[in-house]
Protein backbone atom coordinates (compact mmCIF):
# COMPACT_ATOMS: atom_id res chain seq x y z
CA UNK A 1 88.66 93.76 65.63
CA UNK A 2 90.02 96.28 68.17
CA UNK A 3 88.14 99.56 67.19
CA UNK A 4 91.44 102.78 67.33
CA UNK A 5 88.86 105.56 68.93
CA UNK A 6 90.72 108.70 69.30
CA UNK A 7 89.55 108.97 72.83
CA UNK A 8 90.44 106.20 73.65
CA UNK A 9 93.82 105.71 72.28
CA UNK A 10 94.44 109.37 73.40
CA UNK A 11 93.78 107.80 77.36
CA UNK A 12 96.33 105.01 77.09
CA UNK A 13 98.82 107.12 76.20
CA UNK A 14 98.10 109.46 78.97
CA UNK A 15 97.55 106.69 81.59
CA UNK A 16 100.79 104.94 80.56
CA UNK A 17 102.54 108.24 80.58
CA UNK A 18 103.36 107.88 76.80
CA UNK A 19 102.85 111.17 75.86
CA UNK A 20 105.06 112.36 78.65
CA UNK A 21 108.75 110.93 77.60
CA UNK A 22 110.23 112.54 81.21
CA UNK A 23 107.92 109.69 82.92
CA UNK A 24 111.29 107.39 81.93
CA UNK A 25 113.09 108.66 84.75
CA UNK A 26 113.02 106.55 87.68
CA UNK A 27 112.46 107.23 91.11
CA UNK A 28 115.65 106.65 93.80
CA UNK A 29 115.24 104.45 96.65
CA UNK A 30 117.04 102.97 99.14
CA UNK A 31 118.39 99.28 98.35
CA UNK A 32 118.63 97.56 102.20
CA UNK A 33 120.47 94.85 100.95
CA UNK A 34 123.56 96.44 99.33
CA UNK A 35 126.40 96.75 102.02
CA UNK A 36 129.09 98.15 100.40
CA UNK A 37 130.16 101.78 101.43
CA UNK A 38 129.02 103.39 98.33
CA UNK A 39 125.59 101.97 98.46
CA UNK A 40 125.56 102.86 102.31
CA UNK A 41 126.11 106.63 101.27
CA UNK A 42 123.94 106.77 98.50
CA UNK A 43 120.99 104.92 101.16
CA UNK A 44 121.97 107.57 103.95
CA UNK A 45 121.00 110.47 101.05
CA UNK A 46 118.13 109.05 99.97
CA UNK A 47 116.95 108.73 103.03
CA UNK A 48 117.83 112.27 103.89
CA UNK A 49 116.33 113.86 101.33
CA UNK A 50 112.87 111.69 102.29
CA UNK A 51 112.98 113.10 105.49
CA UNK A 52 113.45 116.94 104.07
CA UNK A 53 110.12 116.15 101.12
CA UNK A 54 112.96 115.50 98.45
CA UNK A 55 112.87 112.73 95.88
CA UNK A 56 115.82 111.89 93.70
CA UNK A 57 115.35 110.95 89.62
CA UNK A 58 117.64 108.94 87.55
CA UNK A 59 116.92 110.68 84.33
CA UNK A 60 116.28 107.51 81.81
CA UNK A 61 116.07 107.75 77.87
CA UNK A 62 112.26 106.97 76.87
CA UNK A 63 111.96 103.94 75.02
CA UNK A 64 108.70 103.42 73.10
CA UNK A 65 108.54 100.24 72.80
CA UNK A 66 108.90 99.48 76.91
CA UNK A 67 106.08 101.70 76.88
CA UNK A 68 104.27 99.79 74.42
CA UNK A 69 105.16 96.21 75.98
CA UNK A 70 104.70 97.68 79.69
CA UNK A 71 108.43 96.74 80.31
CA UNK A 72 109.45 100.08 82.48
CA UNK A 73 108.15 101.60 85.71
CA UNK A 74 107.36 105.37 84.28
CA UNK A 75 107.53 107.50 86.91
CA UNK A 76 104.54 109.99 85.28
CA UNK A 77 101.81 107.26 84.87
CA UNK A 78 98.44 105.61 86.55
CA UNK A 79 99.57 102.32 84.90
CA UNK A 80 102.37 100.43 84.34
CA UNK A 81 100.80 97.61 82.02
CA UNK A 82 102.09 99.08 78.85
CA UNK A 83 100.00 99.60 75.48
CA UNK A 84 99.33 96.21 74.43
CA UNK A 85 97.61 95.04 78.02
CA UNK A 86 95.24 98.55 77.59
CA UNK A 87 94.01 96.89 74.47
CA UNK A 88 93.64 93.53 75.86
CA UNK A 89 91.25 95.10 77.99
CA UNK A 90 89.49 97.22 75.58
CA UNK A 91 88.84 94.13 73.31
CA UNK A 92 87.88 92.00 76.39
CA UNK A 93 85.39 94.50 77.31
CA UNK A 94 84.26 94.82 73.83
CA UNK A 95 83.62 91.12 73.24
CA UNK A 96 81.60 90.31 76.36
CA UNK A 97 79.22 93.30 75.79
CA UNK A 98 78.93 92.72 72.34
CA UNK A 99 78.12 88.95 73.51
CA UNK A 100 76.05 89.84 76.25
CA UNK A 101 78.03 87.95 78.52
CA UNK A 102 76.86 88.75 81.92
CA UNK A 103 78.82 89.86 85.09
CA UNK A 104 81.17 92.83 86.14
CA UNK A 105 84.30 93.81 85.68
CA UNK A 106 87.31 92.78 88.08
CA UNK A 107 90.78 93.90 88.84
CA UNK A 108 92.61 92.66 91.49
CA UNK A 109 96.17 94.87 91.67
CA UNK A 110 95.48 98.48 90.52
CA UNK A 111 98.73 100.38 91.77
CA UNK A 112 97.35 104.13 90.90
CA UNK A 113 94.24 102.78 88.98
CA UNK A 114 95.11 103.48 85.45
CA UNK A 115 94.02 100.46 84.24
CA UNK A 116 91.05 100.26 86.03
CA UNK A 117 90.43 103.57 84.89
CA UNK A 118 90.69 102.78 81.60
CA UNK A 119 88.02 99.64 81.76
CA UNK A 120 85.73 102.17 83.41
CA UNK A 121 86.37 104.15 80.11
CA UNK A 122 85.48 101.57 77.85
CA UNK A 123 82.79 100.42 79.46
CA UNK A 124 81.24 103.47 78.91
CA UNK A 125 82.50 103.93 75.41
CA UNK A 126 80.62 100.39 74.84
CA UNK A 127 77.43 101.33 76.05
CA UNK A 128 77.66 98.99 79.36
CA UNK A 129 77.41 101.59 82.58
CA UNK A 130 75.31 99.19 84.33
CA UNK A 131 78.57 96.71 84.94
CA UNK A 132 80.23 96.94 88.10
CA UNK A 133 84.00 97.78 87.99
CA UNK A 134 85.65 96.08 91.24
CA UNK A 135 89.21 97.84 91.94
CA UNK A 136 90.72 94.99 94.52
CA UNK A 137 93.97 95.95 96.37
CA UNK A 138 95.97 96.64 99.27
CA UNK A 139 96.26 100.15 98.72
CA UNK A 140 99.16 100.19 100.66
CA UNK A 141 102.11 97.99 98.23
CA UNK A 142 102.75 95.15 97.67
CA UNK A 143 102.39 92.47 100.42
CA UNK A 144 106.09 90.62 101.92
CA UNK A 145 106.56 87.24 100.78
CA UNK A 146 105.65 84.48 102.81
CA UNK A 147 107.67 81.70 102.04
CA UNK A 148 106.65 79.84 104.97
CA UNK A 149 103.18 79.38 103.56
CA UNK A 150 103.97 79.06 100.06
CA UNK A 151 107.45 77.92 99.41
CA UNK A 152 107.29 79.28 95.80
CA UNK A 153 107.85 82.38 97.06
CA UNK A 154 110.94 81.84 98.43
CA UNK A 155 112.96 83.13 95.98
CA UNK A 156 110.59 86.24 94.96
CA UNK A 157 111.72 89.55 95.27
CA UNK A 158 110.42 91.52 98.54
CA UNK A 159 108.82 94.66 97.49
CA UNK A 160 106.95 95.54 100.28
CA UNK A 161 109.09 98.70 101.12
CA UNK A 162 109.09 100.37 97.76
CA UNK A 163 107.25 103.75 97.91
CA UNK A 164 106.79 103.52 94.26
CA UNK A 165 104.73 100.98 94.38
CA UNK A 166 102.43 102.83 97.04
CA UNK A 167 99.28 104.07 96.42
CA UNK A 168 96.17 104.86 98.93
CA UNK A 169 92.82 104.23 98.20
CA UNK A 170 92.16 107.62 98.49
CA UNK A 171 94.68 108.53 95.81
CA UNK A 172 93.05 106.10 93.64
CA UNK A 173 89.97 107.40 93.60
CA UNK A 174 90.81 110.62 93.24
CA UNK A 175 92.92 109.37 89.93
CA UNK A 176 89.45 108.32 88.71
CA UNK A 177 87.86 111.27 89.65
CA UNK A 178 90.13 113.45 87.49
CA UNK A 179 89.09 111.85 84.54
CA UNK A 180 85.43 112.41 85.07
CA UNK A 181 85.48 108.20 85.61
CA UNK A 182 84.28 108.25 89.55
CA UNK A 183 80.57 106.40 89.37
CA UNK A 184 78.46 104.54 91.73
CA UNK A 185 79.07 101.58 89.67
CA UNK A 186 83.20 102.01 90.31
CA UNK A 187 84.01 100.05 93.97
CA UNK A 188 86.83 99.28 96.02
CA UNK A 189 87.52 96.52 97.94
CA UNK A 190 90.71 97.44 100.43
CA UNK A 191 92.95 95.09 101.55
CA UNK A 192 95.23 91.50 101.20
CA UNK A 193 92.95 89.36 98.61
CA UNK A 194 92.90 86.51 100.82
CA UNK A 195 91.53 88.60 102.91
CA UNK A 196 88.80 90.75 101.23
CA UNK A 197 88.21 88.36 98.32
CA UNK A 198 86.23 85.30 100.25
CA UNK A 199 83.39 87.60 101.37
CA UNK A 200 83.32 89.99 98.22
CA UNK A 201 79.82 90.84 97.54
CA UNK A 202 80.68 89.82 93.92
CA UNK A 203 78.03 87.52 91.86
CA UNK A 204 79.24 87.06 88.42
CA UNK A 205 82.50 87.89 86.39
CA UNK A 206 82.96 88.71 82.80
CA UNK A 207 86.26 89.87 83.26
CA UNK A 208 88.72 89.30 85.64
CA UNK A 209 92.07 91.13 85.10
CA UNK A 210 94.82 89.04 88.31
CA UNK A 211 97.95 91.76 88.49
CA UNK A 212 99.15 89.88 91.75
CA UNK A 213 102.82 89.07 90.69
CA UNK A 214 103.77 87.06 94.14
CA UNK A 215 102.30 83.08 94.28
CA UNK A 216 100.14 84.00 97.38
CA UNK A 217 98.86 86.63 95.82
CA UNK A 218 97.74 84.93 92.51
CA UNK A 219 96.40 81.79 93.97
CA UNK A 220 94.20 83.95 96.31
CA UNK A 221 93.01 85.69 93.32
CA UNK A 222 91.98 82.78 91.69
CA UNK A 223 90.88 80.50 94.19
CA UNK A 224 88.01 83.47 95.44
CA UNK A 225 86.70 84.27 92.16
CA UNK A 226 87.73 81.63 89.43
CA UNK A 227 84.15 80.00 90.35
CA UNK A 228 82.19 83.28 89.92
CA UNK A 229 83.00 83.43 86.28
CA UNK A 230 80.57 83.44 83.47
CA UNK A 231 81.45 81.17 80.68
CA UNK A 232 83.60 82.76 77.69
CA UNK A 233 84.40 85.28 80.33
CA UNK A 234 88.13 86.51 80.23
CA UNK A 235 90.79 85.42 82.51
CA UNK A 236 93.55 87.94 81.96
CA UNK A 237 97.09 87.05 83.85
CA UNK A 238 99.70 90.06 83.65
CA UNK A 239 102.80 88.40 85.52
CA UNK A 240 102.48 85.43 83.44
CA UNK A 241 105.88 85.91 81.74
CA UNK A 242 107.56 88.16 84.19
CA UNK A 243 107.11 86.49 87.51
CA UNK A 244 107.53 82.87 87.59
CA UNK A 245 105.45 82.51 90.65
CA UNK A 246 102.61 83.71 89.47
CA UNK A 247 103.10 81.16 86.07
CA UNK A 248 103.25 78.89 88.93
CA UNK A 249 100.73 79.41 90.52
CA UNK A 250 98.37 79.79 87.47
CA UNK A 251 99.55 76.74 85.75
CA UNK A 252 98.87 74.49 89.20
CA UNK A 253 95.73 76.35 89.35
CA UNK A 254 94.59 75.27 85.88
CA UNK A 255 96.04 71.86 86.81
CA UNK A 256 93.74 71.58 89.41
CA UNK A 257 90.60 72.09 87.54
CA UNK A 258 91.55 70.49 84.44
CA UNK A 259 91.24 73.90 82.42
CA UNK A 260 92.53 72.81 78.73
CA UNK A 261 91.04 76.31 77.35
CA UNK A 262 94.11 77.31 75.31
CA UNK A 263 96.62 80.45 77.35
CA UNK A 264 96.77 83.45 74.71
CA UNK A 265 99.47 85.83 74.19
CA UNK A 266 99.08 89.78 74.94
CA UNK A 267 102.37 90.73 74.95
CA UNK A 268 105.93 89.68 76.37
CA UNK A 269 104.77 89.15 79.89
CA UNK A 270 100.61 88.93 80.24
CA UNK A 271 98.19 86.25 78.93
CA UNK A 272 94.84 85.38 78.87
CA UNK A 273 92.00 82.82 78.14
CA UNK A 274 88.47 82.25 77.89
CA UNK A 275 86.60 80.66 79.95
CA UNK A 276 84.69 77.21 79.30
CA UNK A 277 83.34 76.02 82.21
CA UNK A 278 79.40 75.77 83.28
């Protein structure tokens, strides 16, 4: 059973911007593939005020339960997961160190780190500092699909270009270290997964938390490190539901390699499930 610590309930609210209902109101970017000539004015202002170090808000109503399901991009957040995914991990967490099942803790997609911030939390809440959270990403957005090596991507949204969705590696950690959560056992591994995942100097996983939304993205994820997993370690899949290239590519994926070990629910979008092999 999920244990409600103050501190740590306190921390998803703060990391999903919860307690902050202004973190509704969404950033204004420019949309390059609107062409009529009120879109083309309202790209020229954004743009504009870029240039001059202005950003423009559409103020949004809060609505809890978004917040709860992870079903808005707050604006005043380190994650957008939602609620329901922080205690996904929290339990996860919980279960292998109460199990002593060995290996670290990996999450590939960390967008400001929140998430990853909050495993670091809970690992120490559960008496396991000696795991080894990974924080995989570009650190730079999202990557452009590349239809032309996976065709399941053709019809997937390009992101690349959103500033929202940028964070550096340096603003990562210093995320972490603002909650005191900065350790030698916290490490980064920078860049495209198919490119940084291959070589990771990673052993064995008890959790591994994919947040890779594109095809490319996901299969990479799983591919590198679906072999490094300990058994009854937790597969955790946050696009599931929202993304239908990454339910593509996980369901081909567990095709593959016969995996029959039952997908569980975590909210609208994410899933996980246990796994069975060795």
């Amino acid at each position: 059973m999920l244990q409600r610590d103050p501190y740590l309930e306190l921390l998803k609210k703060t990391l999903t911007g919860y307690v902050f209902p202004e973190s509704a109101w969404a950033l204004m970017e420019p949309r390059d593939g609107e062409r009529s000539p009120k879109a083309a004015l309202r790209n020229r202002v954004l743009r504009l005020a870029g240039r001059n170090g202005i950003r423009l808000m559409k103020a949004n109503r809060f609505d809890p339960e978004k917040r709860e399901y992870g079903e808005d991009w707050p604006s005043i957040a380190y994650t957008m997961v939602g609620l329901k995914r922080l205690d996904n991990v929290q339990d996860a967490i919980r279960q292998v160190v109460e199990e002593k099942i060995p290996g670290d803790i990996v999450e590939c997609g960390v967008w400001r780190g929140g998430c990853a911030i909050f495993a670091k939390a809970a690992l120490r809440y559960y008496g396991a500092n000696d795991r080894i959270l990974w924080a995989a990403d570009s650190f730079q957005g999202m990557p452009k699909p590349n239809p032309d090596k996976y065709s399941a991507d053709t019809s997937a949204p390009d992101l690349s270009n959103s500033e929202y969705l940028e964070a550096s590696l340096e603003a990562v950690r210093a995320n972490f270290q603002r909650f005191d959560l900065l350790d030698e056992n916290v490490r980064f591994l920078k860049g495209w997964f198919g490119q940084t995942l291959p070589t990771a100097p990673i052993d064995r996983i008890a959790v591994l938390r994919a947040d890779g939304d594109l095809y490319e993205s996901t299969i990479d994820i799983l591919i590198n490190l679906y072999d490094r997993m300990s058994p009854r370690g937790f597969v955790i899949i946050d696009d599931y539901h929202s993304w239908p290239e990454c339910k593509r590519a996980v369901d081909e994926f567990r095709g593959s390699r016969d995996i029959t070990a039952p997908l569980e629910p975590i909210d609208r979008m994410a899933v996980f499930w246990r796994v069975s092999h060795r």
